[in-house]
N, C-alpha and C. Protein backbone atom coordinates (compact mmCIF):
# COMPACT_ATOMS: atom_id res chain seq x y z
N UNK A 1 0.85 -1.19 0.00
CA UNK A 1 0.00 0.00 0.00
C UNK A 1 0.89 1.24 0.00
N UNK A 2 0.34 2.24 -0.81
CA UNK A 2 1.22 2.97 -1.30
C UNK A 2 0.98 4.30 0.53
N UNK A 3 2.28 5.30 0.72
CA UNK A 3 1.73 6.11 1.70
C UNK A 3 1.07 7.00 1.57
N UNK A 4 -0.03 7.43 0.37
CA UNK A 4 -1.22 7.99 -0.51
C UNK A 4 -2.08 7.27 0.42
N UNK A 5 -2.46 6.16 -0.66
CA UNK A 5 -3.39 5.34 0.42
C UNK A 5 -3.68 5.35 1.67
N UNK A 6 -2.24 4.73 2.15
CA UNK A 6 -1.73 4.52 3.82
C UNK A 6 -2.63 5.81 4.46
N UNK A 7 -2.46 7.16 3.85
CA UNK A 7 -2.83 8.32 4.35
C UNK A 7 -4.09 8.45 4.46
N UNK A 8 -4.65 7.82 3.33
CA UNK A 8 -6.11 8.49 2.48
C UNK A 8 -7.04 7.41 3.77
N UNK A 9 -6.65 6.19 3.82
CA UNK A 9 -7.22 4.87 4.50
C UNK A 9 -7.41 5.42 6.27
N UNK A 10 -6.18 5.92 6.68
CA UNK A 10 -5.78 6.45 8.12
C UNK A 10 -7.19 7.66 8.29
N UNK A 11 -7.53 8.45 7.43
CA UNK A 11 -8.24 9.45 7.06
C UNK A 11 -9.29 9.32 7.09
N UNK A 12 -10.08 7.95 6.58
CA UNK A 12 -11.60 7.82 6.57
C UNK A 12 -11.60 7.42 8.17
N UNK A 13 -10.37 6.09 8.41
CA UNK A 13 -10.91 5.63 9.91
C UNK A 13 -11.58 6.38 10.46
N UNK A 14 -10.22 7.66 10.72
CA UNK A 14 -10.43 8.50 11.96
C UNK A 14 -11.70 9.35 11.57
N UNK A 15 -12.17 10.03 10.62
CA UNK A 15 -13.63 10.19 10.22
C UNK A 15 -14.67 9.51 11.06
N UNK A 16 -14.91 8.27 10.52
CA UNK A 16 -15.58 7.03 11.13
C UNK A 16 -15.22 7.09 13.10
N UNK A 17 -14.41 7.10 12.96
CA UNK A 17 -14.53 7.38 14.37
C UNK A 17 -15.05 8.52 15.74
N UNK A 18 -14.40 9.61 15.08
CA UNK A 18 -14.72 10.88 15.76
C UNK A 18 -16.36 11.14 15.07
N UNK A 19 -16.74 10.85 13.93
CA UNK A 19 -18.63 10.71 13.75
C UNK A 19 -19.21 9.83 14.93
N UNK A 20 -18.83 8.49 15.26
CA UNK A 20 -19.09 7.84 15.73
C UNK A 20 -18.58 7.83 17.71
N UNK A 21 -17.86 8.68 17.61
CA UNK A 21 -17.98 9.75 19.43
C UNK A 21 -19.05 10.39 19.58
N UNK A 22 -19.09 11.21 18.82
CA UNK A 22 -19.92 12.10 18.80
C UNK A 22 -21.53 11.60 18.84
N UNK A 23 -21.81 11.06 18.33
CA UNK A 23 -23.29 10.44 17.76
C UNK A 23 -23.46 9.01 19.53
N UNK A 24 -22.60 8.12 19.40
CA UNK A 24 -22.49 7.22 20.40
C UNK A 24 -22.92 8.22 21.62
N UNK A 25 -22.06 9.10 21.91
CA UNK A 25 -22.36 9.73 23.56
C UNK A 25 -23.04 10.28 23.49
N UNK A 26 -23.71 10.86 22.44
CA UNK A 26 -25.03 12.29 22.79
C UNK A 26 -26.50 11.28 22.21
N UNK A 27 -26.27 10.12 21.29
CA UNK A 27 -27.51 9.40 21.48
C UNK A 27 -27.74 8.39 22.06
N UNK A 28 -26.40 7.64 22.20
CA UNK A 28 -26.39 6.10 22.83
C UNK A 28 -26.36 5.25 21.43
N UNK A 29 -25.87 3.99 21.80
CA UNK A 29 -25.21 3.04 21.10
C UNK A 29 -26.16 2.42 20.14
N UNK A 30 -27.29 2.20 20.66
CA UNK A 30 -27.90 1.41 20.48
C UNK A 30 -29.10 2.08 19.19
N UNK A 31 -29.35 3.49 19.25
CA UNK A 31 -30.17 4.23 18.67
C UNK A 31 -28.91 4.25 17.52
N UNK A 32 -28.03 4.64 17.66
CA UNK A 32 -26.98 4.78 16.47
C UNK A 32 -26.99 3.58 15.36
N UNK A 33 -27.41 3.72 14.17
CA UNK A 33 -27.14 2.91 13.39
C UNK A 33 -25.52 2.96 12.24
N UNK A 34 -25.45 2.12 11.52
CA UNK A 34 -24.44 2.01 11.08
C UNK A 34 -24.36 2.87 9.69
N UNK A 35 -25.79 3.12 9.12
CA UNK A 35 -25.95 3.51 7.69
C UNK A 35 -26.07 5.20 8.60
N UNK A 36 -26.61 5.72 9.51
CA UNK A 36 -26.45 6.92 10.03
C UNK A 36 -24.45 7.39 10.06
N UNK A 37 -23.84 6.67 10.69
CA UNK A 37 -22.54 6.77 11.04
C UNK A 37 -21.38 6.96 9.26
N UNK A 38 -22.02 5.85 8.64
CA UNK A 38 -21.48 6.19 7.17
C UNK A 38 -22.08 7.52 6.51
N UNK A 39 -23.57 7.72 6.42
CA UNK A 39 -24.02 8.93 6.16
C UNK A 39 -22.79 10.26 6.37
N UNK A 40 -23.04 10.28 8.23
CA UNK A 40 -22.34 11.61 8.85
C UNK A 40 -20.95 11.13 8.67
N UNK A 41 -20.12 10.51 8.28
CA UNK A 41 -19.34 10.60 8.19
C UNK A 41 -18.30 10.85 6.48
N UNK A 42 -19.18 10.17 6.02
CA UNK A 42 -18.93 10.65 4.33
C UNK A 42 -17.93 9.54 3.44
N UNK A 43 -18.03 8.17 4.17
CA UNK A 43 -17.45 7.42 3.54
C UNK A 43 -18.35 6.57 2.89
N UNK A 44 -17.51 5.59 2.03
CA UNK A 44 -18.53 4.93 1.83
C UNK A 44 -18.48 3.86 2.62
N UNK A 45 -19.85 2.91 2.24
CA UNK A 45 -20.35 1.34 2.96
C UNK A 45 -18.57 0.60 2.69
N UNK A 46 -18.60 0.57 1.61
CA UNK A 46 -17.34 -0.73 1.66
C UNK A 46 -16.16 -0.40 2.14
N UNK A 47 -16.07 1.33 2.34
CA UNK A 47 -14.75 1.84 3.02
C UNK A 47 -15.43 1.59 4.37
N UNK A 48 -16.42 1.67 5.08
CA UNK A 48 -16.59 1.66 6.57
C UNK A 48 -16.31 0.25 6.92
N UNK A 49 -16.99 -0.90 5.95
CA UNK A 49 -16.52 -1.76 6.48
C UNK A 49 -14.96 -2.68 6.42
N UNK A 50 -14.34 -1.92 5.61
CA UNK A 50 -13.03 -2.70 5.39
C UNK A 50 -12.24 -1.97 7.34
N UNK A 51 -12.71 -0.93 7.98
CA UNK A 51 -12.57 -0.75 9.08
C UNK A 51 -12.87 -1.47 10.09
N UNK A 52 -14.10 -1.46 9.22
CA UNK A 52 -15.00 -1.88 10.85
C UNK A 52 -16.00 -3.28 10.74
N UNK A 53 -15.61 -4.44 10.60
CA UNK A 53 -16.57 -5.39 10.00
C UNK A 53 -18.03 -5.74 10.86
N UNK A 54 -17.64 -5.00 12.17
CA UNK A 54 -19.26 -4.95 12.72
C UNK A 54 -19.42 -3.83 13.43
N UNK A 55 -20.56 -3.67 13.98
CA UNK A 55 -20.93 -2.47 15.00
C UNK A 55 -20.10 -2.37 16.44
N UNK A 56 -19.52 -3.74 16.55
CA UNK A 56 -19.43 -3.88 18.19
C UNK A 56 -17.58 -3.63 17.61
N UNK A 57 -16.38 -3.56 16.78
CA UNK A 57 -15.71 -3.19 16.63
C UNK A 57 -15.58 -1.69 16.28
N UNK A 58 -16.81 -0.77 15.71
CA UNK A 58 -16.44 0.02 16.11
C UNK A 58 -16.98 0.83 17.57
N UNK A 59 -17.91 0.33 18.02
CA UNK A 59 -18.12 0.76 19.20
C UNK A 59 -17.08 0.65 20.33
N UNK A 60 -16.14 -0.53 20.19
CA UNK A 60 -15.12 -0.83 20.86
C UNK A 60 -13.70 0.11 20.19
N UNK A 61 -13.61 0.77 19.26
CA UNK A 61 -12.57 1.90 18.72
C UNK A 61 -12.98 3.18 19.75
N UNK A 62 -14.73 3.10 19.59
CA UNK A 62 -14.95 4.55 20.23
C UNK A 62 -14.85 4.31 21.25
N UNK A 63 -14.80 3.53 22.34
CA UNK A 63 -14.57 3.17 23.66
C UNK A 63 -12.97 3.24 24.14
N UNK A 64 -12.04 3.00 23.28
CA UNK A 64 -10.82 3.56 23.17
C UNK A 64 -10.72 5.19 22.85
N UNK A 65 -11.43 5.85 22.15
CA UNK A 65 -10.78 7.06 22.02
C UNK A 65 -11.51 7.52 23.60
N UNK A 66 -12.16 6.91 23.74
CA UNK A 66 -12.83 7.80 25.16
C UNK A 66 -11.74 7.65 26.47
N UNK A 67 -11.17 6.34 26.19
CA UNK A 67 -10.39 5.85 27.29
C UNK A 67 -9.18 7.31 27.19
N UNK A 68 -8.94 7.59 26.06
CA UNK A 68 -7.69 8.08 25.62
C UNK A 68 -7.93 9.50 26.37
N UNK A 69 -8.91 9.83 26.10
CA UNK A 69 -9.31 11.25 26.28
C UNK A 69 -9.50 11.31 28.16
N UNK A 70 -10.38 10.46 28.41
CA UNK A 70 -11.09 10.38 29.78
C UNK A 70 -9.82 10.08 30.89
N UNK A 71 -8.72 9.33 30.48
CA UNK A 71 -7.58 8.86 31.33
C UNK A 71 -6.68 9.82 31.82
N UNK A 72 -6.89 10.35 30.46
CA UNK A 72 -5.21 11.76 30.44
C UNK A 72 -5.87 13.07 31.13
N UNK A 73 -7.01 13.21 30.92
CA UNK A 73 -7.93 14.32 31.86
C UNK A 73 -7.56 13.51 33.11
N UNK A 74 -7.86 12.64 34.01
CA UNK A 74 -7.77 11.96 35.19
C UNK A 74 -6.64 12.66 35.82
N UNK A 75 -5.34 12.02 34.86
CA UNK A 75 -3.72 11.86 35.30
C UNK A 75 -3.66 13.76 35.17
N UNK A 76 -3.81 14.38 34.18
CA UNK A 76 -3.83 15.59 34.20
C UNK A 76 -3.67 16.59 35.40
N UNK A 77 -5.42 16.27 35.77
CA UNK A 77 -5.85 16.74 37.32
C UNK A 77 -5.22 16.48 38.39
N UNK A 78 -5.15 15.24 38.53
CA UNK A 78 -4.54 14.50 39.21
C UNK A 78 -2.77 15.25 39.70
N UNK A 79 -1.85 14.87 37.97
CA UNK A 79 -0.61 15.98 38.28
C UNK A 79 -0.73 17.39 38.80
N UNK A 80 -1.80 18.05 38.45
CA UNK A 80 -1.60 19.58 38.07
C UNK A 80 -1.70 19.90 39.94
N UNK A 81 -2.49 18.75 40.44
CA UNK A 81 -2.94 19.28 42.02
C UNK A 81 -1.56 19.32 43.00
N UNK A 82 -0.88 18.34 42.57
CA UNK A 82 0.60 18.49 43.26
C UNK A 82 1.46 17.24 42.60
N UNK A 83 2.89 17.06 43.54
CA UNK A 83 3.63 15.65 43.51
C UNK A 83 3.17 14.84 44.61
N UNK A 84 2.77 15.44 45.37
CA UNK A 84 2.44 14.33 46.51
C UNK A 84 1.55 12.95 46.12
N UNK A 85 1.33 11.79 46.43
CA UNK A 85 0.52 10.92 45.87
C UNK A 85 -1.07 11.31 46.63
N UNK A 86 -0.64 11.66 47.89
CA UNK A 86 -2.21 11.93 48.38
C UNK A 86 -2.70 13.11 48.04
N UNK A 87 -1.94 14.42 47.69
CA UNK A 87 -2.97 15.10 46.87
C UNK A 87 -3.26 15.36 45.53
N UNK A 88 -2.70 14.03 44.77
CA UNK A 88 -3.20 13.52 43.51
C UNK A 88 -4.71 13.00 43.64
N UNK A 89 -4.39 12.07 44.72
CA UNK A 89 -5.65 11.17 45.27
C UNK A 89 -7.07 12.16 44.84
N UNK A 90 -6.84 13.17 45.47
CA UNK A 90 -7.87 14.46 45.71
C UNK A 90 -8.25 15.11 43.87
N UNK A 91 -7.08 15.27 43.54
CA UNK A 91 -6.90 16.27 42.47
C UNK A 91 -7.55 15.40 41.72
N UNK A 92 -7.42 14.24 41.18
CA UNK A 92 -7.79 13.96 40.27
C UNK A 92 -9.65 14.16 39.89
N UNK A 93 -10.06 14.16 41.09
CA UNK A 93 -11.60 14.94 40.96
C UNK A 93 -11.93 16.12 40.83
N UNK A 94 -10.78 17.10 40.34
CA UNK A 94 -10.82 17.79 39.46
C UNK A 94 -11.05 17.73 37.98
N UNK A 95 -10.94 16.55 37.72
CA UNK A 95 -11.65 16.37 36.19
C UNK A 95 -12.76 15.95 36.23
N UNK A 96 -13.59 15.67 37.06
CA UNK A 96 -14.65 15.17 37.64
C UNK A 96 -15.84 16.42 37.17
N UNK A 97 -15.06 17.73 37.86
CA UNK A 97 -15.74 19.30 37.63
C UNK A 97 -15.98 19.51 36.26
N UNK A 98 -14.75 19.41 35.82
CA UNK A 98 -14.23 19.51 34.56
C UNK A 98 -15.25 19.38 33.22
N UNK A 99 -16.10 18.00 33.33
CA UNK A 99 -16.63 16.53 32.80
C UNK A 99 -17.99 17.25 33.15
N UNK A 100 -18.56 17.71 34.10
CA UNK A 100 -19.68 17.79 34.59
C UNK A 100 -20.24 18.78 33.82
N UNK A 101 -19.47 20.02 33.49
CA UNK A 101 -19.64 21.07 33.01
C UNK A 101 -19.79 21.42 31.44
N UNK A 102 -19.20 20.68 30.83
CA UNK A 102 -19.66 20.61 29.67
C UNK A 102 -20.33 20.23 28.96
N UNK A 103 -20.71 21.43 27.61
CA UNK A 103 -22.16 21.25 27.32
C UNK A 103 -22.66 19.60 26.31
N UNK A 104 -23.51 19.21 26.57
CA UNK A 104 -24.08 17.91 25.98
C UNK A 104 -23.19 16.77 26.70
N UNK A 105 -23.07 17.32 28.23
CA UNK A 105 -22.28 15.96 28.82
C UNK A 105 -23.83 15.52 29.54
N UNK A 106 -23.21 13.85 29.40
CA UNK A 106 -24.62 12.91 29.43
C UNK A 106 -23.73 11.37 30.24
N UNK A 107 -22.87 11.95 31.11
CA UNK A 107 -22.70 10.81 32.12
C UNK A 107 -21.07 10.21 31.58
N UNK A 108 -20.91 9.10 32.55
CA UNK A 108 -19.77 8.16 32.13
C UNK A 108 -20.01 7.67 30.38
N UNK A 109 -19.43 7.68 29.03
CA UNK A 109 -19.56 6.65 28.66
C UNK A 109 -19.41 5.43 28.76
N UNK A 110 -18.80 5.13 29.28
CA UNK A 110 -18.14 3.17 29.86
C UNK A 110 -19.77 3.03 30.85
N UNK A 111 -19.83 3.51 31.27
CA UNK A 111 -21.23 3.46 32.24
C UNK A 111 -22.52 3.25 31.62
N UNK A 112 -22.64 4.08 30.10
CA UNK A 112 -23.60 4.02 29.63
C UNK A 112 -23.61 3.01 28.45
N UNK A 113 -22.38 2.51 27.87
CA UNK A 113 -21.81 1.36 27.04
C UNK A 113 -22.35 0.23 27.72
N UNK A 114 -21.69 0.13 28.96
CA UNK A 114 -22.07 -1.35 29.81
C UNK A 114 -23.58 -1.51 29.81
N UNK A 115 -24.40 -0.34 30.20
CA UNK A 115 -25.84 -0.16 30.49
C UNK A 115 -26.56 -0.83 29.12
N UNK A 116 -25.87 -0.68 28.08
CA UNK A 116 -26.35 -1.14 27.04
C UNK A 116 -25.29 -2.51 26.10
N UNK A 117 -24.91 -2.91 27.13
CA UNK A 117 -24.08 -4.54 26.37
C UNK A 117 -24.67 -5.51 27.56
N UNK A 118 -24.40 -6.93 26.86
CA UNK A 118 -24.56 -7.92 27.49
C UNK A 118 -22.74 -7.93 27.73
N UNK A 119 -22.75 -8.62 29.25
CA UNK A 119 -21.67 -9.57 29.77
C UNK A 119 -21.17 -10.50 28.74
N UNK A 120 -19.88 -10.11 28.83
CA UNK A 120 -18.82 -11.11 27.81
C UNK A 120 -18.90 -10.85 26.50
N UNK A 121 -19.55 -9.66 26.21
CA UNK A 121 -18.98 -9.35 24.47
C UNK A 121 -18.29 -8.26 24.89
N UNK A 122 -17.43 -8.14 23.68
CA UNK A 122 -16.70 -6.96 23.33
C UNK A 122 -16.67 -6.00 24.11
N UNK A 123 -18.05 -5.41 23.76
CA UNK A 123 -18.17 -3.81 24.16
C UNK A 123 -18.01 -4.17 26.09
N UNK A 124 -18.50 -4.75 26.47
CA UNK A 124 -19.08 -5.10 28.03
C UNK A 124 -17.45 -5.37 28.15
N UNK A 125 -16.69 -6.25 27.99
CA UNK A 125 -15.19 -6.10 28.19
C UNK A 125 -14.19 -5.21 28.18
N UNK A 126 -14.77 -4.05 27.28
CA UNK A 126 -13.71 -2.91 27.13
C UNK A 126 -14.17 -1.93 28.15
N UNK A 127 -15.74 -1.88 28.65
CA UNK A 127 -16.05 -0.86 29.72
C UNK A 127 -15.42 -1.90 31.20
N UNK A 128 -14.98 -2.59 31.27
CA UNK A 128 -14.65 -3.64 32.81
C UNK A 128 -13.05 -3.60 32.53
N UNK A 129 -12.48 -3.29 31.26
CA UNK A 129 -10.92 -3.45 31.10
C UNK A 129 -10.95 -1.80 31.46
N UNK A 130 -11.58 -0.75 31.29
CA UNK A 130 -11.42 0.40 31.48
C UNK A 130 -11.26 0.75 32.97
N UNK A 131 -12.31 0.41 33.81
CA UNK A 131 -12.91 0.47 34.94
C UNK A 131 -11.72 -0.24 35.64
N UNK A 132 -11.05 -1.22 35.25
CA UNK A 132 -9.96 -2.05 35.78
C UNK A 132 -8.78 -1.41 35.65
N UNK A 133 -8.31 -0.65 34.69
CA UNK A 133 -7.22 0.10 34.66
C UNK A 133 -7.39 1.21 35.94
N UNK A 134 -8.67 2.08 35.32
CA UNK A 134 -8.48 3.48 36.37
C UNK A 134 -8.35 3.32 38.34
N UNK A 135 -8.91 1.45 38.54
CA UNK A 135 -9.08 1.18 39.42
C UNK A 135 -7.54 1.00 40.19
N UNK A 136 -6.75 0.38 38.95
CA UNK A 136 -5.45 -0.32 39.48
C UNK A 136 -4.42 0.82 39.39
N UNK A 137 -4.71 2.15 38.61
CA UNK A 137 -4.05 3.64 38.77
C UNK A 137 -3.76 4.05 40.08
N UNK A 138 -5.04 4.28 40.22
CA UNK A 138 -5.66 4.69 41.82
C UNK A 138 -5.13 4.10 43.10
N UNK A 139 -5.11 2.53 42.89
CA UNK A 139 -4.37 2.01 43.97
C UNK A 139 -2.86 2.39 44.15
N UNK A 140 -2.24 2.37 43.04
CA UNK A 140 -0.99 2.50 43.15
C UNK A 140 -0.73 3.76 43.71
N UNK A 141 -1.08 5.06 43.33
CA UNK A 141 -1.35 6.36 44.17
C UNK A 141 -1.74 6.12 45.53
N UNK A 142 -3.00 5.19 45.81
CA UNK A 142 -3.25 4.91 47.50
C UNK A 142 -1.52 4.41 47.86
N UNK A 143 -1.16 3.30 47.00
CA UNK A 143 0.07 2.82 47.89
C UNK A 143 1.10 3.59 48.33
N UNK A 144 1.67 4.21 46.92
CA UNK A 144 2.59 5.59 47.30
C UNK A 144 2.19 6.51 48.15
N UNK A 145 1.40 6.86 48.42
CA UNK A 145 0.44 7.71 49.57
C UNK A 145 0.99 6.91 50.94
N UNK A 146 0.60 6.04 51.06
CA UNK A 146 0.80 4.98 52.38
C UNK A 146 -0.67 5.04 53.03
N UNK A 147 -1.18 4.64 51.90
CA UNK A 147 -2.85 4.39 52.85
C UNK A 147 -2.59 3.12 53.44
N UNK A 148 -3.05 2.75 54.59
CA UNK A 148 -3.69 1.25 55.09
C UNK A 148 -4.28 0.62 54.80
N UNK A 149 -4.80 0.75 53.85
CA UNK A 149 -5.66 -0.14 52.76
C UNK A 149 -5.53 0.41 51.16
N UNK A 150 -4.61 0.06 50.74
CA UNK A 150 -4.76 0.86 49.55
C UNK A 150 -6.05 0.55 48.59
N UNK A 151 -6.33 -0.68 48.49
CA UNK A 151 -7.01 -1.41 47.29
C UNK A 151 -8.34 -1.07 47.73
N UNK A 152 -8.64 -0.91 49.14
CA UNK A 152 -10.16 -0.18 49.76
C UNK A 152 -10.12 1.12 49.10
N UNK A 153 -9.05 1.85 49.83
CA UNK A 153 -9.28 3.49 49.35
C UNK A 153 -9.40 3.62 48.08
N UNK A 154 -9.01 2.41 47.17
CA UNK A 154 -9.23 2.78 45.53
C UNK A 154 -10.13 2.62 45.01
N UNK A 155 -10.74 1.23 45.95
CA UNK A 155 -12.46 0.90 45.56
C UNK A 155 -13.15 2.03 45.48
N UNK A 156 -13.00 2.82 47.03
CA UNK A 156 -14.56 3.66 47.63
C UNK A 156 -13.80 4.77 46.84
N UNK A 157 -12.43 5.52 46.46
CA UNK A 157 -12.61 6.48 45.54
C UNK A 157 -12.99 6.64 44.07
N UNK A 158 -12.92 4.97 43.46
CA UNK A 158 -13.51 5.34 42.24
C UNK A 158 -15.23 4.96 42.05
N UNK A 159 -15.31 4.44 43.35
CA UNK A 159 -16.71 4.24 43.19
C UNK A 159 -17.64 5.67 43.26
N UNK A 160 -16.84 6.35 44.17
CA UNK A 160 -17.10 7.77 44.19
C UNK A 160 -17.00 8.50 42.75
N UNK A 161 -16.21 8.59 42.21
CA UNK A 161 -15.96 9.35 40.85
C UNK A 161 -16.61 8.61 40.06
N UNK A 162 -16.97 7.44 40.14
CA UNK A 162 -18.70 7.06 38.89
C UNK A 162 -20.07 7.55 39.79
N UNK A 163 -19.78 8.00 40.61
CA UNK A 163 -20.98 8.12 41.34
C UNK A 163 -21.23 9.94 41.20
N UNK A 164 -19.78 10.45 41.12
CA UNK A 164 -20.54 11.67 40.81
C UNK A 164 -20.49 11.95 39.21
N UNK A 165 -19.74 11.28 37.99
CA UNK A 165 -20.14 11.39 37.05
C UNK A 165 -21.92 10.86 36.60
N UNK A 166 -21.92 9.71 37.31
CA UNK A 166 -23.60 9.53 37.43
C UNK A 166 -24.32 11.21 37.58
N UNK A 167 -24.24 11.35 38.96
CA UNK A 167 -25.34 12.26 39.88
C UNK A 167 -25.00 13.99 38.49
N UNK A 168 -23.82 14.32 37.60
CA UNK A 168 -23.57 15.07 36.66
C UNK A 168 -24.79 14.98 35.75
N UNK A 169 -24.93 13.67 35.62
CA UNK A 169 -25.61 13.35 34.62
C UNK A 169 -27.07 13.66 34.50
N UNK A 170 -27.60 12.79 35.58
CA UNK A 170 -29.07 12.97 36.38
C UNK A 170 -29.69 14.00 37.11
N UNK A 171 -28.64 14.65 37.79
CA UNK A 171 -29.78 15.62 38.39
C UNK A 171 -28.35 17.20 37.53
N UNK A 172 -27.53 17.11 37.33
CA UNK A 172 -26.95 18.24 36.72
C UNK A 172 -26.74 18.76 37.54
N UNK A 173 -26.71 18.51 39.19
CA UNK A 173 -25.87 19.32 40.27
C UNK A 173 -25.02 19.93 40.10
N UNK A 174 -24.22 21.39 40.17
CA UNK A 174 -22.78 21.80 40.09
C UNK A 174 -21.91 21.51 41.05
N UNK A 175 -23.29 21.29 42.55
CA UNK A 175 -22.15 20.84 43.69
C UNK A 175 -21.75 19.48 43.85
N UNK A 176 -22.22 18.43 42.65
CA UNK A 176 -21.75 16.97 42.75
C UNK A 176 -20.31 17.40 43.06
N UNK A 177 -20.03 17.52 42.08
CA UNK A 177 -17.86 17.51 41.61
C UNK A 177 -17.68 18.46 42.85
N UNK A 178 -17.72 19.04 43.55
CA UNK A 178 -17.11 19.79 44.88
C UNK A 178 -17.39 19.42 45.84
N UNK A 179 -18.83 18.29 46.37
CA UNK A 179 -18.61 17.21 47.12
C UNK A 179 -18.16 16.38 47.16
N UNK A 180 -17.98 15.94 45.84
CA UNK A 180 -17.21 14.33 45.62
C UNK A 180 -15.85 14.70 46.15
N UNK A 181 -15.31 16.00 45.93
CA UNK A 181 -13.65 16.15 45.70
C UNK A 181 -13.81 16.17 47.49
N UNK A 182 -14.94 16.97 48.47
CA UNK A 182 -14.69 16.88 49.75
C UNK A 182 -14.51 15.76 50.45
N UNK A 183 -15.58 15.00 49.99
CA UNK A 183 -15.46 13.12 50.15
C UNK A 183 -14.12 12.38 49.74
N UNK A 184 -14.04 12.82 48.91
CA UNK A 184 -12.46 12.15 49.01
C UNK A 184 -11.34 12.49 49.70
N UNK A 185 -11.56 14.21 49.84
CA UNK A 185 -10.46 14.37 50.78
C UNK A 185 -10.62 13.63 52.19
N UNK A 186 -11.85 13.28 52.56
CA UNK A 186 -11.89 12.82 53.76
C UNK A 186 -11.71 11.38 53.93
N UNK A 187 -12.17 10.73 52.89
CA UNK A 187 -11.54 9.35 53.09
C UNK A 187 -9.63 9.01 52.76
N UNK A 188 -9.40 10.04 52.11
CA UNK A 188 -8.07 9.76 51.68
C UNK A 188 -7.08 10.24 52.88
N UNK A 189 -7.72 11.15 54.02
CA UNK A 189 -7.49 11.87 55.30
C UNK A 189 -7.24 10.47 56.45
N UNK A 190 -8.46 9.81 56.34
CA UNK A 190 -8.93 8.83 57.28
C UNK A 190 -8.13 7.16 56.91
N UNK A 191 -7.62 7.33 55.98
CA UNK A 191 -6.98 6.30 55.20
C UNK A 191 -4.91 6.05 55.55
N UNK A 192 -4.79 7.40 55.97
CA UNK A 192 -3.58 7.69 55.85
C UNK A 192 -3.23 8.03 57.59
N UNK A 193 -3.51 6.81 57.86
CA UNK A 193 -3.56 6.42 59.33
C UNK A 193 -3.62 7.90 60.45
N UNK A 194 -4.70 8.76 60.01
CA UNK A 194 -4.83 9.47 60.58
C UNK A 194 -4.15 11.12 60.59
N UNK A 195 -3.10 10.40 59.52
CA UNK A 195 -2.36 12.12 59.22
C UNK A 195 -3.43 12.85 58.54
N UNK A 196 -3.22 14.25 58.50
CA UNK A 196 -3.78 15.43 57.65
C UNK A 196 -3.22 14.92 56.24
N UNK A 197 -4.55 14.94 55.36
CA UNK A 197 -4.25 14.73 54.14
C UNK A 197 -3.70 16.15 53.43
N UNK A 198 -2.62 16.07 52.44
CA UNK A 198 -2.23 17.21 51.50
C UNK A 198 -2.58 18.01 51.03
N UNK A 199 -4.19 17.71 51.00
CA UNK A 199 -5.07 18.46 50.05
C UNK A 199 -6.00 19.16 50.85
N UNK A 200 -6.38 18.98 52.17
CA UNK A 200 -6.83 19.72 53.17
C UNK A 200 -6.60 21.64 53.45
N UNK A 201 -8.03 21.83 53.08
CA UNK A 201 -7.33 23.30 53.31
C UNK A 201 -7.61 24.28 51.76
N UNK A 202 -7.38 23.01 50.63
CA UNK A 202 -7.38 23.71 49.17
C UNK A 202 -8.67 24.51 48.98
């Protein structure tokens, strides 16, 4: 393949893809059809499918660009709040605010992917491989921190950060993301055998 092609081929994907962000998170998966996605996107049928030979491969591309996007916002926040590991812990629900606030935001996607897959296909694997990464991030920050439980404090903080990307979603609170971030400071406080957490005070 010539690097014309190589280029021209690289070109529709990403088309096909960023149509298919867009359309996936503001209608859901399931309302999205495939002849809509070729439409808005401007390729043709036999170029979409030499990409994508079913729906659930590309739903699983767009579940990657989300990872891509949704992770590096995390780590972002997370850095920008300090070096310390415990007031990363905190910071990183700063993208939490972030997420909440923008316009045509409509929740977790991995949250709303799963809501709409069965267990053990594709799509249902890439929202539990997602959820499994940000989970095993988190711990490692609890560990460097020196929580007493790291793998607890990572549970109840990311259960927290789907819980206020949920409550973003549903009721459109502004004070979700500035409780969630207080809640965490306090478990990440209570975790760290009682020292003052880093982020106390911000």
């Amino acid at each position: 393949m010539s690097t014309t092609t190589s280029t021209r081929a690289s070109a529709a994907r990403e088309r096909i893809v960023e149509t298919a962000f867009s359309l996936f998170y503001a209608r859901g998966i399931r309302a999205v059809g495939v002849d809509l996605i070729i439409a808005e996107s401007g390729v043709a049928k036999a170029t979409f499918y030499k990409h994508f030979p079913s729906k659930d491969d590309l739903v699983v591309a767009y579940l990657d660009r989300v990872d891509d996007v949704w992770t590096a916002q995390l780590k972002q926040a997370a850095t920008a709040a300090g070096d310390a590991p415990a007031v990363q812990l905190v910071g990183l629900f700063d993208a939490l605010g972030t997420a909440c606030r923008r316009d045509g935001y409509r929740g977790c996607a991995f949250i709303n992917a799963a809501a709409e897959s069965q267990p053990g296909t594709p799509v249902h694997d890439r929202t539990v491989a997602h959820k499994t990464a940000v989970l095993s991030w988190v711990s490692d920050l609890a560990t460097q921190a020196g929580a007493r439980d790291p793998g607890g404090l990572a549970r109840s903080l990311t259960l927290l950060l789907d819980g206020g990307l949920a409550s973003g979603s549903l009721d459109a609170s502004p004070e979700a993301p500035r409780v969630a971030r207080e809640c965490a400071d306090a478990l990440v406080s209570a975790a760290l055998a009682g020292r003052p957490s880093p982020a106390a005070g911000r």
